[in-house]
N, C-alpha and C. Protein backbone atom coordinates (compact mmCIF):
# COMPACT_ATOMS: atom_id res chain seq x y z
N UNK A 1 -20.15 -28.15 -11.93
CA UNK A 1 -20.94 -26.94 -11.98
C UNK A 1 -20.76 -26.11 -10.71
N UNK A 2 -20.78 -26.89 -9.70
CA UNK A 2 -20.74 -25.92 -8.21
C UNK A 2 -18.94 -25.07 -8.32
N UNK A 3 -18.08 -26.09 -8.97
CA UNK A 3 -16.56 -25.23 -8.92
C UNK A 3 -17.05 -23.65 -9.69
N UNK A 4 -18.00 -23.84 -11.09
CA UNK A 4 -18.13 -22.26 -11.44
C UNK A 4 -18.59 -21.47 -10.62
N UNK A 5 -19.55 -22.08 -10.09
CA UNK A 5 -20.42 -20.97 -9.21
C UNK A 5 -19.22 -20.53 -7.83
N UNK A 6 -18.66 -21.63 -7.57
CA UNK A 6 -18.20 -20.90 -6.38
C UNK A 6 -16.83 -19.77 -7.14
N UNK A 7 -16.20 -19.94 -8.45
CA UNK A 7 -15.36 -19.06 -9.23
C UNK A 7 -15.97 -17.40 -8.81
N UNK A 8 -16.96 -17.61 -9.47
CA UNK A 8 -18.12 -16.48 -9.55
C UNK A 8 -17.84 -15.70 -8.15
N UNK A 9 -18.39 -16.47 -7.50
CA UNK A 9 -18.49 -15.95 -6.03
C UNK A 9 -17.24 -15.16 -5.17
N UNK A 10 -15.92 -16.35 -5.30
CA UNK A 10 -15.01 -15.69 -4.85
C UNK A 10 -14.13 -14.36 -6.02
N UNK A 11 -14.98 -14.53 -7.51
CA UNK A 11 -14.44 -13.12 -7.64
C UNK A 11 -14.75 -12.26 -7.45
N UNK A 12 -16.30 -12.11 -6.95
CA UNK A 12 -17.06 -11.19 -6.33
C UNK A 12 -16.09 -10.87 -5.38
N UNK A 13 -16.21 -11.62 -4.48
CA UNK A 13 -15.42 -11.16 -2.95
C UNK A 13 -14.55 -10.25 -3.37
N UNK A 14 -13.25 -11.17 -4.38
CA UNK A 14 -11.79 -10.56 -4.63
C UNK A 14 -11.85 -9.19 -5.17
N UNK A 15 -13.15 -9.11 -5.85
CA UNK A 15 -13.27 -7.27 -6.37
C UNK A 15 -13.32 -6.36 -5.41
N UNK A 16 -14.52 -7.16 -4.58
CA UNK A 16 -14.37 -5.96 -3.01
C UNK A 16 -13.87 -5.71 -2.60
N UNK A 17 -12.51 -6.35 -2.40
CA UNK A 17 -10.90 -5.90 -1.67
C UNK A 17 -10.74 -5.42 -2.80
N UNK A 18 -10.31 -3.77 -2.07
CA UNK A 18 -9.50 -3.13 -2.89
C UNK A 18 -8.74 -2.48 -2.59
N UNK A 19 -8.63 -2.58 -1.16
CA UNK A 19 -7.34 -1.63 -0.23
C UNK A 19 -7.26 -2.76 0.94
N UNK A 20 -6.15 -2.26 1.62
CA UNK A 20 -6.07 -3.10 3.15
C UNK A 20 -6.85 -2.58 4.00
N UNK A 21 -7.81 -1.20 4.32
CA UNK A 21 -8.55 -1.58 4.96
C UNK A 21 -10.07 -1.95 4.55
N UNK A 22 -10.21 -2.33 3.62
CA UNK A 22 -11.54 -3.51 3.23
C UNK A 22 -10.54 -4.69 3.55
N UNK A 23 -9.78 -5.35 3.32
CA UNK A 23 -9.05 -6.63 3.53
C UNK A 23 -9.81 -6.59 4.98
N UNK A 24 -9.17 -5.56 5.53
CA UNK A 24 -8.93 -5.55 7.14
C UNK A 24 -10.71 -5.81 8.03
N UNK A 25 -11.47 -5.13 7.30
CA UNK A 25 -12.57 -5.25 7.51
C UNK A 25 -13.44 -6.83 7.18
N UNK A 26 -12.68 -7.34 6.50
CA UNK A 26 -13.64 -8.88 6.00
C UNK A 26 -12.36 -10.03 6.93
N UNK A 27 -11.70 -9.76 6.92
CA UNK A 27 -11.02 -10.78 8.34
C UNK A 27 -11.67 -10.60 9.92
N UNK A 28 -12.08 -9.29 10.44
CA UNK A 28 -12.10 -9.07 11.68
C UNK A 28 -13.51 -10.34 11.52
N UNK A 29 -14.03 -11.33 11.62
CA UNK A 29 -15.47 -11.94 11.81
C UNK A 29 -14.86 -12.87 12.73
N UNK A 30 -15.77 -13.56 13.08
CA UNK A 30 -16.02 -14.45 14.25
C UNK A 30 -15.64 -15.87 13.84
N UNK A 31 -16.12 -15.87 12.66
CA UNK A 31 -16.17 -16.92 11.98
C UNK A 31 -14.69 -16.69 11.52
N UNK A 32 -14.00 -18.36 11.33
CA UNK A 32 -12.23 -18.61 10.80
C UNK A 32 -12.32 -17.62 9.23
N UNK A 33 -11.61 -17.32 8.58
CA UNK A 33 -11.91 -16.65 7.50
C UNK A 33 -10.09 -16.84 6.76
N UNK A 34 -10.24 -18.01 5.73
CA UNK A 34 -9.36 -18.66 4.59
C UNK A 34 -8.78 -17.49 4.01
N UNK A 35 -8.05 -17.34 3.58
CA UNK A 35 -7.05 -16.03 2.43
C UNK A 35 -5.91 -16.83 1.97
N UNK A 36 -6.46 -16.78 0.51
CA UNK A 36 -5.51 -17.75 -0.29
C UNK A 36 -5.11 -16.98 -1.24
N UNK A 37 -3.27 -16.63 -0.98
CA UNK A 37 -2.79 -15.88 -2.62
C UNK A 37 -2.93 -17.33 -3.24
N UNK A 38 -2.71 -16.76 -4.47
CA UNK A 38 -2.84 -17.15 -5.83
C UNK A 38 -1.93 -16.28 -7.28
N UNK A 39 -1.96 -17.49 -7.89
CA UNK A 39 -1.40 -16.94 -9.23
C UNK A 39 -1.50 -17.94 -10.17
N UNK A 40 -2.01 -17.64 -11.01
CA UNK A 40 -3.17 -18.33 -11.88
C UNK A 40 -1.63 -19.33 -13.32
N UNK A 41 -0.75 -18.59 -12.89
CA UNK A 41 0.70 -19.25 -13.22
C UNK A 41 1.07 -20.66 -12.54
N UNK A 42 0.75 -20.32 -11.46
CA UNK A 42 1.37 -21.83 -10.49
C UNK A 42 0.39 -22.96 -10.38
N UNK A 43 0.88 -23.65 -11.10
CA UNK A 43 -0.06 -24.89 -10.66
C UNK A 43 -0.44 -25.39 -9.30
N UNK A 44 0.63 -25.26 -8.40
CA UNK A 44 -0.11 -25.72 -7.55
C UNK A 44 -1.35 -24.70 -6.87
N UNK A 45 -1.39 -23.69 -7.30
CA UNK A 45 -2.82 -23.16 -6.88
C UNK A 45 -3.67 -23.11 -7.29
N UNK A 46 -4.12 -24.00 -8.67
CA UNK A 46 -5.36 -24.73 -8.58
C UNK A 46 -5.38 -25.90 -7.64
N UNK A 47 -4.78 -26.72 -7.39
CA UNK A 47 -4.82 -27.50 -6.34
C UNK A 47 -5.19 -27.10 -5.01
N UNK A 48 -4.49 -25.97 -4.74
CA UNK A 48 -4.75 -25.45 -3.49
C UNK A 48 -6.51 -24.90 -3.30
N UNK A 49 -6.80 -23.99 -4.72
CA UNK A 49 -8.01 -23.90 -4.92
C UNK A 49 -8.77 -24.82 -4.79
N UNK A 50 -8.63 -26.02 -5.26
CA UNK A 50 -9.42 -27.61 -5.14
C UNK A 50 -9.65 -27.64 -3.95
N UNK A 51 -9.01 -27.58 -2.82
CA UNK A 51 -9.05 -28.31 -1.57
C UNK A 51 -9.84 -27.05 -0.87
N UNK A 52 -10.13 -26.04 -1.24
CA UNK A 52 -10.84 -24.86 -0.35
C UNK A 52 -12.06 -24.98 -0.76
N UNK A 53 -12.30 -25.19 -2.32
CA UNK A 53 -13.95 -25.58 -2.81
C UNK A 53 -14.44 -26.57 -1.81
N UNK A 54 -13.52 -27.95 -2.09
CA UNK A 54 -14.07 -29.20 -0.99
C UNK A 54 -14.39 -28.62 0.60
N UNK A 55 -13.49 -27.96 1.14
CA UNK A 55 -13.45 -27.37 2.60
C UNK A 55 -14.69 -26.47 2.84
N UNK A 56 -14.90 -25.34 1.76
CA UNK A 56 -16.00 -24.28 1.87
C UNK A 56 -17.60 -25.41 1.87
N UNK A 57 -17.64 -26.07 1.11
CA UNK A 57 -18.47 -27.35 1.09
C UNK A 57 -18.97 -28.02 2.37
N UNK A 58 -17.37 -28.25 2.69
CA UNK A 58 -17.40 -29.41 4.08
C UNK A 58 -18.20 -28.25 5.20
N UNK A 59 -17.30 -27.05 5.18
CA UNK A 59 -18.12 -26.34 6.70
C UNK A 59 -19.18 -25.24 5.90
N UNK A 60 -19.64 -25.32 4.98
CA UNK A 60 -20.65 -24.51 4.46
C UNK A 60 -20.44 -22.93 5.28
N UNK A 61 -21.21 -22.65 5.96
CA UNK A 61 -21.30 -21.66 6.14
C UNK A 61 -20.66 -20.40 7.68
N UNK A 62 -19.52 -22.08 8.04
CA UNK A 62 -18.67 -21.64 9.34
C UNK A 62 -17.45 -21.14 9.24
N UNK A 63 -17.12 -20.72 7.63
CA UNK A 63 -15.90 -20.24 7.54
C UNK A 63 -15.94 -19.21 6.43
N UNK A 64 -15.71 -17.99 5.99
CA UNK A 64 -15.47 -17.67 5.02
C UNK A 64 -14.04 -17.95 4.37
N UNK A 65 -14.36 -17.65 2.76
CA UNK A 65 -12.72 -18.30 2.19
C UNK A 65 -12.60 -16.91 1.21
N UNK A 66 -11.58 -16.11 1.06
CA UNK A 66 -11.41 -14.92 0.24
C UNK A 66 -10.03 -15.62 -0.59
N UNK A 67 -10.49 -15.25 -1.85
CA UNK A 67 -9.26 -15.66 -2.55
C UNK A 67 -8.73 -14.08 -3.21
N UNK A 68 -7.30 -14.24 -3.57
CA UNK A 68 -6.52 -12.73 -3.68
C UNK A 68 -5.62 -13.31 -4.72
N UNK A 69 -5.70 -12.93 -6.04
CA UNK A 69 -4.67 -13.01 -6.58
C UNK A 69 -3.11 -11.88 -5.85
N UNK A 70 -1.90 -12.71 -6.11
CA UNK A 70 -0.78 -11.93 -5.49
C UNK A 70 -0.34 -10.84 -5.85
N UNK A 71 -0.13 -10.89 -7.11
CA UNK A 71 -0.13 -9.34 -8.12
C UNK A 71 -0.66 -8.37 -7.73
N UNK A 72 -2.31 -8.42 -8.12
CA UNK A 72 -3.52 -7.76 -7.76
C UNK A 72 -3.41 -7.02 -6.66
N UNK A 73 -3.33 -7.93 -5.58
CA UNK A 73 -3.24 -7.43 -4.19
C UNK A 73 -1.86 -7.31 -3.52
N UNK A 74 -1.00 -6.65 -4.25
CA UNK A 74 0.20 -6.81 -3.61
C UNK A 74 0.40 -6.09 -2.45
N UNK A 75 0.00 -5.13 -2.12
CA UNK A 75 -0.30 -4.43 -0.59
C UNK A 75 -0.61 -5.31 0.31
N UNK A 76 -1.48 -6.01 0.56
CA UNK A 76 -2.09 -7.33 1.10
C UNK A 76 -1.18 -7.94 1.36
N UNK A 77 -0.55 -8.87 0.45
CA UNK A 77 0.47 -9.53 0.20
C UNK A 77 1.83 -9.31 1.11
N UNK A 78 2.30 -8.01 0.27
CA UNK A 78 3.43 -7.43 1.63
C UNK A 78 3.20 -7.46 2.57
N UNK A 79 2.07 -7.04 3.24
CA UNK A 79 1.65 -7.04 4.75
C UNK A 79 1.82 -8.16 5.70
N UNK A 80 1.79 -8.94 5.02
CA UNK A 80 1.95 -10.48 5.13
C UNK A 80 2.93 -11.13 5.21
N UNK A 81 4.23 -10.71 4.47
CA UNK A 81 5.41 -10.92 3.87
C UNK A 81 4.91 -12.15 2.91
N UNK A 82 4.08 -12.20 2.04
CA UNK A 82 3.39 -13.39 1.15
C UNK A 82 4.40 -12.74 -0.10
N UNK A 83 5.26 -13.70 -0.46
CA UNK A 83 6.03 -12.88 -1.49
C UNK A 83 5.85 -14.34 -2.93
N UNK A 84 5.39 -15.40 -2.42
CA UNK A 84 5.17 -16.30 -3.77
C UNK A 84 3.54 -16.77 -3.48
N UNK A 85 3.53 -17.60 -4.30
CA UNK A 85 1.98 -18.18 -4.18
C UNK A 85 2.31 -19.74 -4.67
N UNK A 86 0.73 -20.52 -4.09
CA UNK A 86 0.13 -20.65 -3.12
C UNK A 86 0.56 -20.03 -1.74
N UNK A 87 -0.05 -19.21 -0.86
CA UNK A 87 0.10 -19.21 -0.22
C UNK A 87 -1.45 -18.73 0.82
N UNK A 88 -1.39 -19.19 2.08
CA UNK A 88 -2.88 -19.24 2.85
C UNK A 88 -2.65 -19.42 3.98
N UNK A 89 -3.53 -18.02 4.09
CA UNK A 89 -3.77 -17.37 5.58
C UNK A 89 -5.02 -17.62 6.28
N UNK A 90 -5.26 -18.08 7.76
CA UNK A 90 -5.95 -18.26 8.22
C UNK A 90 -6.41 -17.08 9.51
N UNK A 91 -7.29 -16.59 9.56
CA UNK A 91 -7.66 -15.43 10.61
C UNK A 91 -8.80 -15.87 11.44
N UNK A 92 -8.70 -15.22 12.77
CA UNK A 92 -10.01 -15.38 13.75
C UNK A 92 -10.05 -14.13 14.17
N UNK A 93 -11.19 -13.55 14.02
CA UNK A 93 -11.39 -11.86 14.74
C UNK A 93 -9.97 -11.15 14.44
N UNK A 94 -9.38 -10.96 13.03
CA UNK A 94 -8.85 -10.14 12.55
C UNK A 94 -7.34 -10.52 13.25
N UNK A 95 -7.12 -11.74 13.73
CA UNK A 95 -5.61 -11.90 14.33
C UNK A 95 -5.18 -13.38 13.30
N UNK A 96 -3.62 -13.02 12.97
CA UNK A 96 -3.50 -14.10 11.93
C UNK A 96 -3.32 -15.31 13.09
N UNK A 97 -3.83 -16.15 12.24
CA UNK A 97 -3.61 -18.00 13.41
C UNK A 97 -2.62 -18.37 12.55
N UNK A 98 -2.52 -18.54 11.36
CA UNK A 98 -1.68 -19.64 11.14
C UNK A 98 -1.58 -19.22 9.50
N UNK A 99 -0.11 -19.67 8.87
CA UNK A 99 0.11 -18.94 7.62
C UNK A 99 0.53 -20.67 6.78
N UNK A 100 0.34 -21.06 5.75
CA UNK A 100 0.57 -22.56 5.08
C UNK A 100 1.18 -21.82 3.92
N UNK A 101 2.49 -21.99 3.74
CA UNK A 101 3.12 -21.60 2.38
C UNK A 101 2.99 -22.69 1.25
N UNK A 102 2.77 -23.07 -0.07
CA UNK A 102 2.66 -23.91 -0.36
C UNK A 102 1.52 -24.93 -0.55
N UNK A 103 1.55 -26.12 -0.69
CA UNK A 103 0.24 -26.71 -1.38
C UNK A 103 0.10 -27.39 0.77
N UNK A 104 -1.33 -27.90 0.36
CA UNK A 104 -1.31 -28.80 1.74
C UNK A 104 -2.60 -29.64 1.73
N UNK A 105 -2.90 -30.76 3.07
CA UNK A 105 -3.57 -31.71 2.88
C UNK A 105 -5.54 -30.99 3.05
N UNK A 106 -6.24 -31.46 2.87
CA UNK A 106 -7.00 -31.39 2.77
C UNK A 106 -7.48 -31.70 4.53
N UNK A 107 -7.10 -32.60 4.77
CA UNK A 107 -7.08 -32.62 6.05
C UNK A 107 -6.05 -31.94 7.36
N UNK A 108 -5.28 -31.42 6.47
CA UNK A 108 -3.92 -30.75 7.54
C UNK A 108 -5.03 -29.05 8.06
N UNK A 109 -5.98 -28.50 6.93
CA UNK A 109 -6.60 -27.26 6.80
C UNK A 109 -7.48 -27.83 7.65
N UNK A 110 -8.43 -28.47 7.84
CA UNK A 110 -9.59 -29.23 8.26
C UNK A 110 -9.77 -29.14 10.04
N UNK A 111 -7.92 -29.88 10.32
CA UNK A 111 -7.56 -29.43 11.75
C UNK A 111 -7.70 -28.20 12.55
N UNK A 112 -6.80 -27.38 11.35
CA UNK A 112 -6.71 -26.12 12.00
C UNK A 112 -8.18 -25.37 11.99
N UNK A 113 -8.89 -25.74 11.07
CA UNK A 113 -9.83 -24.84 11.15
C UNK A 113 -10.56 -25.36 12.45
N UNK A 114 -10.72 -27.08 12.63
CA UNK A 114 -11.75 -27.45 13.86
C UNK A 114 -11.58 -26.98 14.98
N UNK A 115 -10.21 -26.33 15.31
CA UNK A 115 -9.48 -25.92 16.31
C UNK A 115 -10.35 -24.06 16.51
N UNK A 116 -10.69 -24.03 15.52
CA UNK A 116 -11.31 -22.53 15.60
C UNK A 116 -12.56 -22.70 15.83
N UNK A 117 -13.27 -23.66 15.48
CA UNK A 117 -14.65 -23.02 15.53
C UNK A 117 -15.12 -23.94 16.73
């Protein structure tokens, strides 16, 4: 039940981006802030999705997580050079830290984020 609700939630977010500078505006926080393309094609990004539900969980309320389909947001995307999916971006006060192409550990994300906050 909590995976729908949090569905819900991050499509809320994903509607609010609707240009790069709203993108630009929900990265600049204090707090680490997750950006995960997606494409609802690739399997491994439900997986990847899996491990951000568990993570958003684990630090409740010390990280935001924005999910972006790649299509959708392809402006975003380019900006990024994010040209496949899974792919996930990590930001602190609007500067990228660290980019994970691909699927990854549950604990490999966990690091990087402890390293931020």
């Amino acid at each position: 039940m909590k995976d729908k609700k949090r569905s819900k939630s991050t499509k809320k977010e994903e509607a609010e981006i609707m240009d790069i500078s709203t993108f630009n505006e929900l990265i600049h926080s204090e707090k680490p802030v997750v950006v995960e393309f997606y494409d609802e094609k690739i399997s491994t990004s439900y997986m990847v999705d899996s491990i951000l539900s568990r993570i958003a969980n684990y630090f409740q309320n010390r990280i935001k997580i924005l999910r972006l389909h790649i299509n959708q947001h392809r402006a975003i995307a380019d900006k990024y050079h994010i040209f496949s999916s899974p792919a996930t971006l990590i930001f602190l006060n609007g500067k990228l830290i660290d980019v994970i192409l691909g699927a990854f550990s549950q604990n490999q994300i966990i690091e990087i984020i402890n390293r931020l906050l």
